[in-house]
PDB file of N, CA and C in Angstrom:
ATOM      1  N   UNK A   1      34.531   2.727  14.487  1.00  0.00           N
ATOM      2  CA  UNK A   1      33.913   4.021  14.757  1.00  0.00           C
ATOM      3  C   UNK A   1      32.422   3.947  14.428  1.00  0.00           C
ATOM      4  N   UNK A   2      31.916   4.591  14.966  1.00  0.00           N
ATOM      5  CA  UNK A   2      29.958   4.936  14.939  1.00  0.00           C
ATOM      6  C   UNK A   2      30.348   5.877  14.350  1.00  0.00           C
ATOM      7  N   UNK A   3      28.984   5.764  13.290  1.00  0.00           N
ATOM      8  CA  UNK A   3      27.996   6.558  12.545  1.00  0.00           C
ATOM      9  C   UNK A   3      28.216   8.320  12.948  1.00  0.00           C
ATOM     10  N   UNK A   4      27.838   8.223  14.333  1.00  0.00           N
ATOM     11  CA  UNK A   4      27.981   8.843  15.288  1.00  0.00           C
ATOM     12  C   UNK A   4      29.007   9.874  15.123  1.00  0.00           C
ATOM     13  N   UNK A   5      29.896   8.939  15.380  1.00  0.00           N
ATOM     14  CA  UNK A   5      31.513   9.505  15.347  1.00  0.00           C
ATOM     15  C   UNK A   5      32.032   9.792  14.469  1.00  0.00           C
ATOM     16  N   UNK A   6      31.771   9.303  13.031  1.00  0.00           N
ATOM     17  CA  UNK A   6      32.191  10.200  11.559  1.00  0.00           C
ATOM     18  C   UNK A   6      31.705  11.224  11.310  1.00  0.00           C
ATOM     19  N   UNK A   7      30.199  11.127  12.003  1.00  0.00           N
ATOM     20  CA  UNK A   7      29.966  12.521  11.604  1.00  0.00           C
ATOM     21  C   UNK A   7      30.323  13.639  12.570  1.00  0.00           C
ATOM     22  N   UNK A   8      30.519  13.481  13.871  1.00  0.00           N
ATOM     23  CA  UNK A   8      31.012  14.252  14.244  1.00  0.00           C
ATOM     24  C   UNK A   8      32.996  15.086  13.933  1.00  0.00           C
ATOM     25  N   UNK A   9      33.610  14.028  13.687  1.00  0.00           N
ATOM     26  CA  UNK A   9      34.774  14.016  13.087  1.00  0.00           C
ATOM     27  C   UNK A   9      34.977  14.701  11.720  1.00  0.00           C
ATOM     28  N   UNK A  10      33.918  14.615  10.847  1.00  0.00           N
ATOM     29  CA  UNK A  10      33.297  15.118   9.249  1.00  0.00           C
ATOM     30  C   UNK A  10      33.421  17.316   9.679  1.00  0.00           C
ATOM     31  N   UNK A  11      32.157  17.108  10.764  1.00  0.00           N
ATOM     32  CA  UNK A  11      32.316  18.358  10.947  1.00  0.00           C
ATOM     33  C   UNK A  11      33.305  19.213  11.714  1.00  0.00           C
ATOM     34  N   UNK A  12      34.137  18.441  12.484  1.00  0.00           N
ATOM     35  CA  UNK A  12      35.239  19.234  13.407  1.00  0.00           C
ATOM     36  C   UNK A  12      36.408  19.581  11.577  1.00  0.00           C
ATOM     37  N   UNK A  13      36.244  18.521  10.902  1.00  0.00           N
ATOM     38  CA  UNK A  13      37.062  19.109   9.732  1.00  0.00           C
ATOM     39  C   UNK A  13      36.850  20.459   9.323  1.00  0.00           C
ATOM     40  N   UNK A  14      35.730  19.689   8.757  1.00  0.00           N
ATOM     41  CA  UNK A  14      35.178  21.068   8.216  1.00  0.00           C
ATOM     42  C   UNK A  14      35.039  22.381   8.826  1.00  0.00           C
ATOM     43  N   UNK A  15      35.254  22.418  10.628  1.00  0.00           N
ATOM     44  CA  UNK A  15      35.701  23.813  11.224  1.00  0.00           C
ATOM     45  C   UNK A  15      36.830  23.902  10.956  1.00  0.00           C
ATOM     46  N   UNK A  16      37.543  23.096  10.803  1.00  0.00           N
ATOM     47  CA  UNK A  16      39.085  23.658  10.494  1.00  0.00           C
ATOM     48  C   UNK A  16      39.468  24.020   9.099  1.00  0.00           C
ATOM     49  N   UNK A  17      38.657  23.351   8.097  1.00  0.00           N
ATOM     50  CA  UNK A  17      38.579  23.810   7.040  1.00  0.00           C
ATOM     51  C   UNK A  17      38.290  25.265   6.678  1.00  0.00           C
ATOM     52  N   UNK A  18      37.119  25.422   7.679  1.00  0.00           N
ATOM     53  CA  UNK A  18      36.885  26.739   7.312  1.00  0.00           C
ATOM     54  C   UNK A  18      38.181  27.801   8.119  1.00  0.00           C
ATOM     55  N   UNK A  19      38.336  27.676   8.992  1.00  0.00           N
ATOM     56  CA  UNK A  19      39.341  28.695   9.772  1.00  0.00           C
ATOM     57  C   UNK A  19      40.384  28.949   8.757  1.00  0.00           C
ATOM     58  N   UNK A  20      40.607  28.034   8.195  1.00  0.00           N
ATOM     59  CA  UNK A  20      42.150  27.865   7.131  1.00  0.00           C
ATOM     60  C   UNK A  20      42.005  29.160   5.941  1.00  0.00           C
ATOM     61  N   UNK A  21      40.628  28.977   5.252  1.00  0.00           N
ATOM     62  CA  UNK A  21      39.984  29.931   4.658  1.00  0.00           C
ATOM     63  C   UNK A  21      40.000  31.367   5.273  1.00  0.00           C
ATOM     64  N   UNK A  22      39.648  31.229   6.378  1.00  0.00           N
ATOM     65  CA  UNK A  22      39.048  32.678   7.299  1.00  0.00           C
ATOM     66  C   UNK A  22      40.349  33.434   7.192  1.00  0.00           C
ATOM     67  N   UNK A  23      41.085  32.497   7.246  1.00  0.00           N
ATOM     68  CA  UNK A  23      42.784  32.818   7.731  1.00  0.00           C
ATOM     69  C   UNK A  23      43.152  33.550   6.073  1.00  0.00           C
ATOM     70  N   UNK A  24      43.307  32.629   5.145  1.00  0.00           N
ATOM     71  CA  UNK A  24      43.876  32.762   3.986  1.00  0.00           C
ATOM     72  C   UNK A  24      43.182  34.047   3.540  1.00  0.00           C
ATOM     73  N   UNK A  25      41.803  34.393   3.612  1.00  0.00           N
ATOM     74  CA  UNK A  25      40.791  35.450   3.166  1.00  0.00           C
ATOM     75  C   UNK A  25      41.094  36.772   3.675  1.00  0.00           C
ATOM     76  N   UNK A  26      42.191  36.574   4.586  1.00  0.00           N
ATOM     77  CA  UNK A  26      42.461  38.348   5.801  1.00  0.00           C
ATOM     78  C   UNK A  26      42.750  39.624   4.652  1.00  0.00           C
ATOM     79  N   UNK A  27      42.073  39.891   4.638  1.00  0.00           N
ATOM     80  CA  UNK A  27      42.491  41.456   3.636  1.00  0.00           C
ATOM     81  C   UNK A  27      41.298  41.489   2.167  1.00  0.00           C
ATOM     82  N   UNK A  28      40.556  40.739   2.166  1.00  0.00           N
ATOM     83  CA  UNK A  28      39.345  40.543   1.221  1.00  0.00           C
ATOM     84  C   UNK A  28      37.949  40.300   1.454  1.00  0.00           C
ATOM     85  N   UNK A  29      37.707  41.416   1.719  1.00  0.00           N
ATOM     86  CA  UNK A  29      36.077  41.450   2.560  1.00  0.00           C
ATOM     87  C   UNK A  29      35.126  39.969   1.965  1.00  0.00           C
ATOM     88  N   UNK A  30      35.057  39.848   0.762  1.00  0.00           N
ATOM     89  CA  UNK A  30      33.859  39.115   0.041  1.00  0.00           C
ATOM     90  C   UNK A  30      34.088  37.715   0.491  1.00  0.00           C
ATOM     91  N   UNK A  31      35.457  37.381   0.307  1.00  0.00           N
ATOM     92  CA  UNK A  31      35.878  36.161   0.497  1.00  0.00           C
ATOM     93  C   UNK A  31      36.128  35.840   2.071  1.00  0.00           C
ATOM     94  N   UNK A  32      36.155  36.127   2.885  1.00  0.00           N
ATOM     95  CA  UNK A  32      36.012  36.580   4.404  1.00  0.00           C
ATOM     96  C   UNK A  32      34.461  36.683   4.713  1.00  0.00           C
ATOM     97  N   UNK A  33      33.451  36.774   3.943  1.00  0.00           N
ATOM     98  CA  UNK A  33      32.056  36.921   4.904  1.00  0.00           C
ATOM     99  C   UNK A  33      31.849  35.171   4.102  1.00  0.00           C
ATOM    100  N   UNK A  34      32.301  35.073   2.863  1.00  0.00           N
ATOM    101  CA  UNK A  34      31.867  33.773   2.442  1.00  0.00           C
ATOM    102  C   UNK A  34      32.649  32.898   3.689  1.00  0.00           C
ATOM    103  N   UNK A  35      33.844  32.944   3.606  1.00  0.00           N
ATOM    104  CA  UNK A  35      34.437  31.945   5.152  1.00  0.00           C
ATOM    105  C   UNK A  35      33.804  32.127   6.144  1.00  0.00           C
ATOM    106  N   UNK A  36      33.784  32.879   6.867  1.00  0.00           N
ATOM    107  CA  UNK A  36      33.166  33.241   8.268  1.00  0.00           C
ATOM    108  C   UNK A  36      31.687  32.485   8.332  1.00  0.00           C
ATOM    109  N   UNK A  37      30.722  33.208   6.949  1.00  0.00           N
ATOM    110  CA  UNK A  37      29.516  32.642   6.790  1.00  0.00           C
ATOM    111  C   UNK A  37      29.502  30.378   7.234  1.00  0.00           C
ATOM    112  N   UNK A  38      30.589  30.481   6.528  1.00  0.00           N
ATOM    113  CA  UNK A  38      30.941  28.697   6.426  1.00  0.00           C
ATOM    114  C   UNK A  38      30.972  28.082   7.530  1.00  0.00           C
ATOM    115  N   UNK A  39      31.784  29.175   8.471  1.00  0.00           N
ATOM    116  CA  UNK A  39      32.234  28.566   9.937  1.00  0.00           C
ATOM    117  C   UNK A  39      30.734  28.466  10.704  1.00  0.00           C
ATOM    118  N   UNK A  40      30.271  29.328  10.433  1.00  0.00           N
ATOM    119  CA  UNK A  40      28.929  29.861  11.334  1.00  0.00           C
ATOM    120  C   UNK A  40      28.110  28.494  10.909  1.00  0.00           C
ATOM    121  N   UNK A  41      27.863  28.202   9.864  1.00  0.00           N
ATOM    122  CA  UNK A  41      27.110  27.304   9.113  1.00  0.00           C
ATOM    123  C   UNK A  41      27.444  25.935   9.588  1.00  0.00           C
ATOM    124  N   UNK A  42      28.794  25.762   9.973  1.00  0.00           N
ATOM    125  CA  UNK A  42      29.790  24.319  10.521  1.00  0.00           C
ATOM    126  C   UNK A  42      29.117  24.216  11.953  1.00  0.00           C
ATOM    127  N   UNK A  43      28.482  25.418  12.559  1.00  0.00           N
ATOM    128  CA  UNK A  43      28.579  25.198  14.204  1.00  0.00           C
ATOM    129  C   UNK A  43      27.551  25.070  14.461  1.00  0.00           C
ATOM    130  N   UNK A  44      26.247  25.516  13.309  1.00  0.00           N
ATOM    131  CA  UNK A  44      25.019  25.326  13.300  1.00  0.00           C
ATOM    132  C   UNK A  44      24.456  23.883  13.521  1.00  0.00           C
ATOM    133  N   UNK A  45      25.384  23.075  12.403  1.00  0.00           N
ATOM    134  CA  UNK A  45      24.992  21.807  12.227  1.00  0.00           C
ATOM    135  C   UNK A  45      25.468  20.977  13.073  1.00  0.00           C
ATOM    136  N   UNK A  46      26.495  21.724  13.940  1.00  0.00           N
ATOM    137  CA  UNK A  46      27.062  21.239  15.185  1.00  0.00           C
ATOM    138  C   UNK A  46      26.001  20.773  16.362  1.00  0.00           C
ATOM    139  N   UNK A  47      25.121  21.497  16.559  1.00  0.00           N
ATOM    140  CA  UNK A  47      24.575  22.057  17.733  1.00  0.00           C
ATOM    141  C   UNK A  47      23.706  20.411  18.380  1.00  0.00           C
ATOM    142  N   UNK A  48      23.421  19.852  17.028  1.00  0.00           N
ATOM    143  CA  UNK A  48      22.563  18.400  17.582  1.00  0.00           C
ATOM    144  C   UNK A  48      23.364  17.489  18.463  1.00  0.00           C
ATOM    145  N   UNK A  49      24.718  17.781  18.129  1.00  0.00           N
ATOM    146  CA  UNK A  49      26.103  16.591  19.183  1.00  0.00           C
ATOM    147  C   UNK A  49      26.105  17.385  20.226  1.00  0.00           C
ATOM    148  N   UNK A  50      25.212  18.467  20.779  1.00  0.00           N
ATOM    149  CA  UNK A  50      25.639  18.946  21.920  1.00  0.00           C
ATOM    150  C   UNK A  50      23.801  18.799  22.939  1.00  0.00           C
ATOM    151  N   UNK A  51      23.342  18.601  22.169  1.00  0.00           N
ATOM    152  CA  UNK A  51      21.948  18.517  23.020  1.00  0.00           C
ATOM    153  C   UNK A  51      22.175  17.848  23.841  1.00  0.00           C
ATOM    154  N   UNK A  52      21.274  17.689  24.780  1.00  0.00           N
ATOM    155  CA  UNK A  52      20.854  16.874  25.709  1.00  0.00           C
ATOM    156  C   UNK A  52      19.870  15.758  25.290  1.00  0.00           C
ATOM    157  N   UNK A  53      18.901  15.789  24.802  1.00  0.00           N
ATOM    158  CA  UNK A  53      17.733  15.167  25.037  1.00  0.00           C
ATOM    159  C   UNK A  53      17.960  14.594  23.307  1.00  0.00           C
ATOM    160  N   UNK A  54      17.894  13.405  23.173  1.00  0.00           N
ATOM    161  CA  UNK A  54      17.839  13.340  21.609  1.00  0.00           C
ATOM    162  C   UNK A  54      16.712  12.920  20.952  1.00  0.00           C
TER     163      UNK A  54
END
């Protein structure tokens, strides 16, 4: 595997990591914006495996 490819693999975890949370958090506002916040944060760092131009 490439460099490449762990890290992309690193972060698809870590979206699922967070969903698991998002999930477990249903009925607790604080702990629900901290998950959600996480996911948002997972897709951010996502965004460079999706460019075009590198």
């Amino acid at each position: 595997m490439t460099n490449h490819q762990i890290n992309f693999l690193g972060w698809v975890l870590f979206i699922i990591s967070a969903i698991g949370f998002c999930i477990a958090s249903i009925g607790h506002f604080w702990a629900m914006f901290g998950s959600a916040f996480f996911l948002v944060a997972c897709f951010v760092f996502m965004i460079p495996f999706f460019r075009k131009g590198r």
